[in-house]
C-alpha atoms as a PDB file:
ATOM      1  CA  UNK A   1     -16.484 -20.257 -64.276  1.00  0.00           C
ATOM      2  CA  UNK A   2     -14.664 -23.849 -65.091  1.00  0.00           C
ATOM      3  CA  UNK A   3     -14.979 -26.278 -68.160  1.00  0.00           C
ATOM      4  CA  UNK A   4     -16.115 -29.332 -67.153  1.00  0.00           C
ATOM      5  CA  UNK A   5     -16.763 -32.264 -69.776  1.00  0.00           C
ATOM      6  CA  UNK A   6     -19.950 -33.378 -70.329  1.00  0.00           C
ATOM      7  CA  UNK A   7     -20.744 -37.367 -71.283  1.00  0.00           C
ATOM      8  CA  UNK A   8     -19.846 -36.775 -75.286  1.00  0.00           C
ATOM      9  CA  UNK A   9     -16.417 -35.448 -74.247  1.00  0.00           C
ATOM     10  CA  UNK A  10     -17.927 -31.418 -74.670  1.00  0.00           C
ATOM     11  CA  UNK A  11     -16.567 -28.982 -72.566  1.00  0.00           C
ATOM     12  CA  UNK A  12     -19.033 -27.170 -71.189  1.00  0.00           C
ATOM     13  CA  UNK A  13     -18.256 -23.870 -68.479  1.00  0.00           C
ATOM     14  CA  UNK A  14     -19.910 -24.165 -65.116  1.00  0.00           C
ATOM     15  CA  UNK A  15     -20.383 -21.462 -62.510  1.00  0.00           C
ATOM     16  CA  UNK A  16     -17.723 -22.199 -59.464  1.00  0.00           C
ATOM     17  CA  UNK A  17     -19.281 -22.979 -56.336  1.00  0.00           C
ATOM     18  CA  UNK A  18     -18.204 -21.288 -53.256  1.00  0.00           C
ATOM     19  CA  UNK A  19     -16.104 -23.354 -51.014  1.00  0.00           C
ATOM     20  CA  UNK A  20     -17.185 -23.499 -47.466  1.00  0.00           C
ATOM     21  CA  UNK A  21     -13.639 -22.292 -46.198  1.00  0.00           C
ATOM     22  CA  UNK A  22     -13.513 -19.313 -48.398  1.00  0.00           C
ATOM     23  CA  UNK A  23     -16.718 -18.221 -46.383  1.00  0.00           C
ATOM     24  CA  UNK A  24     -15.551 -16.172 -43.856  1.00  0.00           C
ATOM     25  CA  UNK A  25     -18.752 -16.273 -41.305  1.00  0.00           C
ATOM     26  CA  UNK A  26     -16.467 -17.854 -38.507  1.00  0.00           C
ATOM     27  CA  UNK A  27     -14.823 -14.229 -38.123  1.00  0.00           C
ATOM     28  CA  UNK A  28     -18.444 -12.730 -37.941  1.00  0.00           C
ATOM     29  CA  UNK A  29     -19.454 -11.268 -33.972  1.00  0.00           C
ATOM     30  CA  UNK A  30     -22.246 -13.444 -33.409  1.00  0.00           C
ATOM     31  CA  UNK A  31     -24.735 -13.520 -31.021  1.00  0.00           C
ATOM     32  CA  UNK A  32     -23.119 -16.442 -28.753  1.00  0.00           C
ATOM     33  CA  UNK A  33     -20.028 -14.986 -28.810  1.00  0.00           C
ATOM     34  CA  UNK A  34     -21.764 -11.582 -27.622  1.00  0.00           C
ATOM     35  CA  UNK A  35     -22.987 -13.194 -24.860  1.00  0.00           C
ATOM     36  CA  UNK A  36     -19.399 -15.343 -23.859  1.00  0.00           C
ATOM     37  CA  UNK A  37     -17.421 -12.279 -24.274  1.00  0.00           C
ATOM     38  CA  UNK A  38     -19.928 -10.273 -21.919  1.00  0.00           C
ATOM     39  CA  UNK A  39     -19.457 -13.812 -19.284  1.00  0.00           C
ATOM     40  CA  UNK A  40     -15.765 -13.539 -19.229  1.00  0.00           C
ATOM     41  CA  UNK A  41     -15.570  -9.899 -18.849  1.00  0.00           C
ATOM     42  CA  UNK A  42     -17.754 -10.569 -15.326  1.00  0.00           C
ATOM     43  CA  UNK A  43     -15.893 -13.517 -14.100  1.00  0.00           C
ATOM     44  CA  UNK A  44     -13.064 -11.508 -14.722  1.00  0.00           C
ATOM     45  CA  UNK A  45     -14.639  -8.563 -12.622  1.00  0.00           C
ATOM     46  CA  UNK A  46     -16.125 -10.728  -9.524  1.00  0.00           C
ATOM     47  CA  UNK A  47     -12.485 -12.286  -9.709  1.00  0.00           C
ATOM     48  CA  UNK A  48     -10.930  -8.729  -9.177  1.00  0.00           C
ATOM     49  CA  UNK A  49     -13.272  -8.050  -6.614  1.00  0.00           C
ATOM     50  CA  UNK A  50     -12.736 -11.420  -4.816  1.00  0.00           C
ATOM     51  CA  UNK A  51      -9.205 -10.480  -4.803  1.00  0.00           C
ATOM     52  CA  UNK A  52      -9.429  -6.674  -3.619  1.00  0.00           C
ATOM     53  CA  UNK A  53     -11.966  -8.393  -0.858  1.00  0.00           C
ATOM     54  CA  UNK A  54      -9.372 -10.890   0.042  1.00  0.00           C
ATOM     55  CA  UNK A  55      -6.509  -8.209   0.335  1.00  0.00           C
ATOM     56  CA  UNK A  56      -8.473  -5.777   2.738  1.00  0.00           C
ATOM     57  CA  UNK A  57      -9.251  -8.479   5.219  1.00  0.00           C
ATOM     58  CA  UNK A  58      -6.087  -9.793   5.180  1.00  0.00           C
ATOM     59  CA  UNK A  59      -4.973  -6.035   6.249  1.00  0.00           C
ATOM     60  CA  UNK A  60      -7.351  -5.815   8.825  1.00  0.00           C
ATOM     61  CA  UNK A  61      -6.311  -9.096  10.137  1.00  0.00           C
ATOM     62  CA  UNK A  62      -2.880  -8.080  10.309  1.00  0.00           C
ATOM     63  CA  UNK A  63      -4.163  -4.636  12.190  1.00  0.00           C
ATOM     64  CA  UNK A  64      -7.007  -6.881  14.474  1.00  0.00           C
ATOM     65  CA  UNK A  65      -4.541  -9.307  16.292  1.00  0.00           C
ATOM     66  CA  UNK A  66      -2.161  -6.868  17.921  1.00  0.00           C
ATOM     67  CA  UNK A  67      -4.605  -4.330  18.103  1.00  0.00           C
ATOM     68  CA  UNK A  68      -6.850  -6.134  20.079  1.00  0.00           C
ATOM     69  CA  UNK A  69      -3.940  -7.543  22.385  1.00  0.00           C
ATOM     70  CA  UNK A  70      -3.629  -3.820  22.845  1.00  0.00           C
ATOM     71  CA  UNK A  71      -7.878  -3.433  24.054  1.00  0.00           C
ATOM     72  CA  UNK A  72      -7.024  -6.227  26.654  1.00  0.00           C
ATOM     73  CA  UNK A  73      -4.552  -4.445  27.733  1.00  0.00           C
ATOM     74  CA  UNK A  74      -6.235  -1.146  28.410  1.00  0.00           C
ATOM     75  CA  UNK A  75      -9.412  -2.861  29.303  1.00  0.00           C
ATOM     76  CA  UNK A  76      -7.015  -4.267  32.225  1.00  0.00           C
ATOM     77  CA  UNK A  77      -6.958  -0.954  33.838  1.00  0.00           C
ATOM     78  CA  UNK A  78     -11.012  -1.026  34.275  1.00  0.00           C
ATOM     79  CA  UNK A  79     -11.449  -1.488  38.243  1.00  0.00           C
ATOM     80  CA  UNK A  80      -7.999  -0.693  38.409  1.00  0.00           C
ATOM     81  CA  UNK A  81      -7.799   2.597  38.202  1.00  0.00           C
ATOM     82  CA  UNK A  82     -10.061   4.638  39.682  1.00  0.00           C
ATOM     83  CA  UNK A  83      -9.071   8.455  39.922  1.00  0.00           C
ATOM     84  CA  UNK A  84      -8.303  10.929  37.732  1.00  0.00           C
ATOM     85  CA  UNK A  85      -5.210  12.700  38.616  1.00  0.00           C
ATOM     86  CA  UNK A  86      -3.569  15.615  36.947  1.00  0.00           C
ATOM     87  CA  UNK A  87      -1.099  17.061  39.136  1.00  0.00           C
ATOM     88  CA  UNK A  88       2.665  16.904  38.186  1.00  0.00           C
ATOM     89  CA  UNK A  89       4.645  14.323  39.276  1.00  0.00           C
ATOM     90  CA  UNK A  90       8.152  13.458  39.267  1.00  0.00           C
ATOM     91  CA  UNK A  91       8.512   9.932  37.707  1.00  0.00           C
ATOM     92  CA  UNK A  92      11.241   7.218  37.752  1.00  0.00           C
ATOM     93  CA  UNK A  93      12.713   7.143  34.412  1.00  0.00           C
ATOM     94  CA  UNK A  94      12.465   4.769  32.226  1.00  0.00           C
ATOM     95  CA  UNK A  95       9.008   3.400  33.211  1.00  0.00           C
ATOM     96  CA  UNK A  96       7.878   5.974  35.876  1.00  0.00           C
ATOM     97  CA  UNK A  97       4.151   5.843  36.738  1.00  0.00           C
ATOM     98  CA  UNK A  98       2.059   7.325  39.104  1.00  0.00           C
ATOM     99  CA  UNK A  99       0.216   4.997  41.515  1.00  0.00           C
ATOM    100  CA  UNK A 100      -2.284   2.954  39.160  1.00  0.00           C
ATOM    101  CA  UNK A 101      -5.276   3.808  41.250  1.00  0.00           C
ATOM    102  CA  UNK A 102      -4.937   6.539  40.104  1.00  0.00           C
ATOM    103  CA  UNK A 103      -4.183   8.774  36.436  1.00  0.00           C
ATOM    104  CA  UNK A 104      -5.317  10.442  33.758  1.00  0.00           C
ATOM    105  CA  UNK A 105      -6.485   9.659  30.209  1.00  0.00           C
ATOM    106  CA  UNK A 106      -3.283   9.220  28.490  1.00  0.00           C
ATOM    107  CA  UNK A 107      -2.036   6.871  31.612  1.00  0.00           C
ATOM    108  CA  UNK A 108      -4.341   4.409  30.045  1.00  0.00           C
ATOM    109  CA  UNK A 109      -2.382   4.336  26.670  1.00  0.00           C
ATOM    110  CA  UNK A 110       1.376   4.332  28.289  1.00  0.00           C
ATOM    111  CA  UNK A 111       0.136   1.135  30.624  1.00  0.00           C
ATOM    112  CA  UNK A 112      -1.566  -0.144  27.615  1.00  0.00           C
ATOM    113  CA  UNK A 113       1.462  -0.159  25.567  1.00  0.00           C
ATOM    114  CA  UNK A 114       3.894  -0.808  28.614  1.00  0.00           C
ATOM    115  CA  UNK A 115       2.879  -4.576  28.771  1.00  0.00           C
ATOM    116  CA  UNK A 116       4.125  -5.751  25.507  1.00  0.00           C
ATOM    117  CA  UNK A 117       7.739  -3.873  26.753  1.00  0.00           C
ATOM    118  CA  UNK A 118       6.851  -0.209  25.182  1.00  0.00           C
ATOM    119  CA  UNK A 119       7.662   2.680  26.803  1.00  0.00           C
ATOM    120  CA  UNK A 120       6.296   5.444  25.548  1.00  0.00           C
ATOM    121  CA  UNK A 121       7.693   7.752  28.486  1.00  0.00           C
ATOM    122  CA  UNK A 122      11.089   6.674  26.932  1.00  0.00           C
ATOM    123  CA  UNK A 123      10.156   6.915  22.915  1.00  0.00           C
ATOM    124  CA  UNK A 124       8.506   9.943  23.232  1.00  0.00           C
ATOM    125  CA  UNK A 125      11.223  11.654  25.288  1.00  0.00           C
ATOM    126  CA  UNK A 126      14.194  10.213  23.345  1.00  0.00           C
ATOM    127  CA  UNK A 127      11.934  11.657  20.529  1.00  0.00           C
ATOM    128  CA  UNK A 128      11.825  14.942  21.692  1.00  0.00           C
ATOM    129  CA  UNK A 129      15.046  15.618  22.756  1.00  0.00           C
ATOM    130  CA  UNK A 130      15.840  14.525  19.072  1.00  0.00           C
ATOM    131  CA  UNK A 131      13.427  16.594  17.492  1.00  0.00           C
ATOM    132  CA  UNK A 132      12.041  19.391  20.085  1.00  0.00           C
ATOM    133  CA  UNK A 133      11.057  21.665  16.641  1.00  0.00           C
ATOM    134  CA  UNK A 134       8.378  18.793  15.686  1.00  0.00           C
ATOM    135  CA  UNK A 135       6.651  19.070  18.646  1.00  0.00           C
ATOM    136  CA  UNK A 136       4.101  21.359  20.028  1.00  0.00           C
ATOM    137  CA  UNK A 137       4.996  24.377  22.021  1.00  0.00           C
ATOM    138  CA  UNK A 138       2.003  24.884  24.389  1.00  0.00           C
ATOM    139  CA  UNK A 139       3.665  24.844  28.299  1.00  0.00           C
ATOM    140  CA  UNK A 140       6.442  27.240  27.425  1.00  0.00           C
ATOM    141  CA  UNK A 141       9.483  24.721  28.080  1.00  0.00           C
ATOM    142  CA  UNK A 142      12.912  24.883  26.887  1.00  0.00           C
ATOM    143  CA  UNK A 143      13.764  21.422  26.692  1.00  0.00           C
ATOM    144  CA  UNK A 144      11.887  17.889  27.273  1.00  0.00           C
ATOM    145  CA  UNK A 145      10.806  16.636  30.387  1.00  0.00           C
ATOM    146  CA  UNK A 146      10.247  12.988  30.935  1.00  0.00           C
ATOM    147  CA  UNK A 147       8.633  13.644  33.777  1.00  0.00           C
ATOM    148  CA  UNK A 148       5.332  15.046  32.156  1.00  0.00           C
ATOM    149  CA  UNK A 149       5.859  15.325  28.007  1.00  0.00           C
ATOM    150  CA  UNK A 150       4.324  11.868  27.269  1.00  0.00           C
ATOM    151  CA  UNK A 151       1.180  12.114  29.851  1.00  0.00           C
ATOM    152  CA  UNK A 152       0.533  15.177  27.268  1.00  0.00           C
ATOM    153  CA  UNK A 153      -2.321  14.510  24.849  1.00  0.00           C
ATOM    154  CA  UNK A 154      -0.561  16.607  22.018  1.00  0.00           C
ATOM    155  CA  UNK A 155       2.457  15.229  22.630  1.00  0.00           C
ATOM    156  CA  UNK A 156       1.393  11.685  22.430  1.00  0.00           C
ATOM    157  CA  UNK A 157      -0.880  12.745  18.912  1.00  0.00           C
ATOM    158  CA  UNK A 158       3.033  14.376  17.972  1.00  0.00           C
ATOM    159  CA  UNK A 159       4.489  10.518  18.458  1.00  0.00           C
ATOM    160  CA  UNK A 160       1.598   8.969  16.639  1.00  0.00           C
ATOM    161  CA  UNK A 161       1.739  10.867  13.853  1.00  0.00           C
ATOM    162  CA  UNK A 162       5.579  10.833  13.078  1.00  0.00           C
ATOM    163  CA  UNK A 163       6.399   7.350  14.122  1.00  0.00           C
ATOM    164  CA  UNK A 164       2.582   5.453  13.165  1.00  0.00           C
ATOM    165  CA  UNK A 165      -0.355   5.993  10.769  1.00  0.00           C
ATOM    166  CA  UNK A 166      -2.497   8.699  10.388  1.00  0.00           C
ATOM    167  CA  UNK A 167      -5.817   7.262   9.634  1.00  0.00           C
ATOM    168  CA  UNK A 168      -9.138   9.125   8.673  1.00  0.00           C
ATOM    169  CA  UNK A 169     -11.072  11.311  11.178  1.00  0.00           C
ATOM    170  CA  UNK A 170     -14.583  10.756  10.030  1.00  0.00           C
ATOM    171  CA  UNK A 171     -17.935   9.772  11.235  1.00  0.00           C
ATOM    172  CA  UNK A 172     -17.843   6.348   9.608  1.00  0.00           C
ATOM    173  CA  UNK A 173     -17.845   3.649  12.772  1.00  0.00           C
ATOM    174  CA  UNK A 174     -16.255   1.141  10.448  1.00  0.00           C
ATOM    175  CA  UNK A 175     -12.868   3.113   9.550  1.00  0.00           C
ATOM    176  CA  UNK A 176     -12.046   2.356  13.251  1.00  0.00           C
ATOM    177  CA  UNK A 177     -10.282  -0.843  14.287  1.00  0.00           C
ATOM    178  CA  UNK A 178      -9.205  -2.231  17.533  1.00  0.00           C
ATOM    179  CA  UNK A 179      -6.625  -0.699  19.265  1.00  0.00           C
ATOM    180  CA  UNK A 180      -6.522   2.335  16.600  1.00  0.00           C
ATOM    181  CA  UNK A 181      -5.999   5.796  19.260  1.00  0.00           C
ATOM    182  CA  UNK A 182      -8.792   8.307  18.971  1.00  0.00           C
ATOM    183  CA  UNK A 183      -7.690  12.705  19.821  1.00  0.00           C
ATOM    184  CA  UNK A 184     -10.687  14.633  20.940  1.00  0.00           C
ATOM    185  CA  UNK A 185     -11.106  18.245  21.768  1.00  0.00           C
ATOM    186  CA  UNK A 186     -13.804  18.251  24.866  1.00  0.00           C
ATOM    187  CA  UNK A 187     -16.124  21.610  25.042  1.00  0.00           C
ATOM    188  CA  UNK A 188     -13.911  22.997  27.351  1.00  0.00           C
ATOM    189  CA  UNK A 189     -11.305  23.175  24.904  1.00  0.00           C
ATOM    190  CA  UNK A 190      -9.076  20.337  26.904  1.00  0.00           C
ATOM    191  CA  UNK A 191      -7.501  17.429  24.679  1.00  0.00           C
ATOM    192  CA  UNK A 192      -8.339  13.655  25.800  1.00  0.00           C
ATOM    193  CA  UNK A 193      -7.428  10.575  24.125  1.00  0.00           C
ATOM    194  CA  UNK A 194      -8.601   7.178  24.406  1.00  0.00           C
ATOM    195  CA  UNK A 195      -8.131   3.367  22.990  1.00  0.00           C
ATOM    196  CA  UNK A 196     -11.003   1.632  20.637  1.00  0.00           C
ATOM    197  CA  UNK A 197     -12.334  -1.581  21.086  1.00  0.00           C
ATOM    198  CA  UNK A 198     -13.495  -4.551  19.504  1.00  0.00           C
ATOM    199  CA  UNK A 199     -17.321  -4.051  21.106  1.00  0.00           C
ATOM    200  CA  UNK A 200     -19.678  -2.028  19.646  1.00  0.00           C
ATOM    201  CA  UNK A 201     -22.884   0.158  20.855  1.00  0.00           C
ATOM    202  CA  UNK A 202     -26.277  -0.792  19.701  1.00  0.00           C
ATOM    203  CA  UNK A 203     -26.036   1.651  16.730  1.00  0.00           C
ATOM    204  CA  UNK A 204     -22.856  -0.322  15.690  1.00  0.00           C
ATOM    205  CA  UNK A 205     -20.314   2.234  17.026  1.00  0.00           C
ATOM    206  CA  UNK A 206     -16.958   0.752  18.327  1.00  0.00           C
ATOM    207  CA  UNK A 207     -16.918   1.532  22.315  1.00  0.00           C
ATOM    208  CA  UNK A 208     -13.309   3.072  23.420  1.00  0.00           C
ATOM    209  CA  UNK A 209     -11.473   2.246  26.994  1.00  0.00           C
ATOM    210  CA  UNK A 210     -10.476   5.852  28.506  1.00  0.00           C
ATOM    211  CA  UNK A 211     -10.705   7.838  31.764  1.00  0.00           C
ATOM    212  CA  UNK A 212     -12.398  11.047  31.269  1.00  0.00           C
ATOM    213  CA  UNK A 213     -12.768  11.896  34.894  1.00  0.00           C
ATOM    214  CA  UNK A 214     -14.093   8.320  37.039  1.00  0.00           C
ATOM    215  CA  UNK A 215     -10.916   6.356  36.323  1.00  0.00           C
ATOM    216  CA  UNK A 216     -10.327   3.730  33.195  1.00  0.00           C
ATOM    217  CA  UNK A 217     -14.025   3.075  31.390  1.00  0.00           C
ATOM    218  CA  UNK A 218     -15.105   1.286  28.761  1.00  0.00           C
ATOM    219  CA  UNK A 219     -17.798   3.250  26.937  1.00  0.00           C
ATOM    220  CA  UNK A 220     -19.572   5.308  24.074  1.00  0.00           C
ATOM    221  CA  UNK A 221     -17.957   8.235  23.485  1.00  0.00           C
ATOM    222  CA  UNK A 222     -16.033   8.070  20.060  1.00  0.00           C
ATOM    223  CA  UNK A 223     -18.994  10.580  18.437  1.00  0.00           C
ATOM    224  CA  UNK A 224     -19.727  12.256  21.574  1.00  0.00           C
ATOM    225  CA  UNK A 225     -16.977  14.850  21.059  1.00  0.00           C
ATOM    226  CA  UNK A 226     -15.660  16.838  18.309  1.00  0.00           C
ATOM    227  CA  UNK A 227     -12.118  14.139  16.614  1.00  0.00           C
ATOM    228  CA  UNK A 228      -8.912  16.339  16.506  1.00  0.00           C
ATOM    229  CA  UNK A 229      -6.601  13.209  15.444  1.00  0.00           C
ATOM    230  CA  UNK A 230      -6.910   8.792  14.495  1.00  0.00           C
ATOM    231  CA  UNK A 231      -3.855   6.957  14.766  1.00  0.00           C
ATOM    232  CA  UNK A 232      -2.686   3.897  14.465  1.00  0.00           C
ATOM    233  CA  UNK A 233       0.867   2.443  16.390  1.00  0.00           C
ATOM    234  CA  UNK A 234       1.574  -1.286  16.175  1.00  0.00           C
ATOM    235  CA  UNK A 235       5.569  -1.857  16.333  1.00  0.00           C
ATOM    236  CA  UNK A 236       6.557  -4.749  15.560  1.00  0.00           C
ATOM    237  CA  UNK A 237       7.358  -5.603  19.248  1.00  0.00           C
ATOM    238  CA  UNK A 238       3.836  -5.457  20.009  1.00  0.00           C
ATOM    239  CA  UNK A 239       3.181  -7.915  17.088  1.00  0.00           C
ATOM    240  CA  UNK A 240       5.586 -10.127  18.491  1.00  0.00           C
ATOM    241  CA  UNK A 241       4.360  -9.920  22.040  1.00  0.00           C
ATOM    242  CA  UNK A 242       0.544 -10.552  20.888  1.00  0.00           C
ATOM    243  CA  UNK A 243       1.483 -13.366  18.935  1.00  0.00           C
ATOM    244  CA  UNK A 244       3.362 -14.974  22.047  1.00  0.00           C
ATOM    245  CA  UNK A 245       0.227 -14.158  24.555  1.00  0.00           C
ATOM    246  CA  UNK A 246      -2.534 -14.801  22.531  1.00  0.00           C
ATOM    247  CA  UNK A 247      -1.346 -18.114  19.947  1.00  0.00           C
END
């Protein structure tokens, strides 16, 4: 209450009115602001998502330019190479080969990776000798030979593994990018290995460029056989050299 006076000069009490900004509805959770909160909580959410979107491709980018100067490399070899050839042969070293008519399915990787200046006969036998304990001991050998050890399927897995990624062996056609390097075990118990590629089956499942047996193919065989081992191996040379052949 408050005197006021009246028109005689009286004072006379009157209630107080409430002043608007002791009313403290501004603080109040209304139904607008319900609604704004909830919109800046999704743009918030589609922004996250735009980002995490944004951050995978650029990965795969990154992975999809020298791994698909690797597929033309291997794909190369189709018409090329025509035999498959397992006996032993005693190579040149560095970069021994056997005639390129002619090879077997892990030729197709060391030519593949030989034309951006990567040897894996060298690597993997400089590897070995360095590290013999880390690497399977399946032919009963003492030491390395650079004659044979990186025309070895489990060998070459070995390398993959230690000095690249190890990526996911599942049945999902989309966890495999160009140029990743696919380990099978065939029914006969024998290792293979093989290249993907940037082409895909009818069904959506990425072909691969190997040579089971007719010389260097480019087929549909990544399900066809039970997946011991995915890798991925893109040095930095190979970056370098795909960047200067393809622009």
């Amino acid at each position: 209450m408050e005197a006021i006076l009246n028109g005689r000069g009286d004072a006379v009490a009157q209630p107080v009115k409430d002043h608007p900004r002791l009313c403290h509805t501004d603080t109040l959770t209304t139904p607008a602001r319900v609604k704004r909160s909830r919109l800046l909580r999704l743009v918030r959410s589609y922004r996250l998502r735009f980002l995490v979107f944004s951050l995978l491709l650029a990965v795969h980018a990154a992975f999809a330019q020298p791994g698909r100067c690797l597929v033309d490399a291997a794909r190369q070899q189709i018409g090329v190479t025509k035999l498959y050839d397992s006996r032993y042969v005693v190579l040149a070293y560095p970069g021994g080969d056997v005639p390129l008519e002619r090879g077997v399915c892990t030729d197709v990787i060391v030519r593949a990776y030989r034309q951006f200046g990567i040897d894996l006969q060298q690597l993997v036998h400089r590897d070995m000798r360095g590290h013999w304990s880390a690497y399977p001991k399946l032919w009963q050998l003492g030491r390395p030979d650079p004659n044979i050890d990186h025309r070895r399927v489990p060998n070459l897995a070995r390398f993959f593994a230690r000095h690249g990624q190890t990526a996911p062996a599942g049945t999902d056609p989309n966890a495999y990018l160009p140029g990743d390097l696919v380990t099978w075990r065939l029914p006969a118990g024998v290792p293979h290995i093989g290249i993907v590629t940037d082409r895909r089956s009818s069904t959506g499942v990425p072909l691969v460029v190997h040579n089971i047996g007719a010389g260097a193919v480019e087929e549909n065989i990544l399900f066809a056989f039970a997946i011991t081992g995915h890798y991925r191996y893109l040095p930095g040379r190979l970056d370098a050299a795909c960047k200067t052949a393809r622009p």
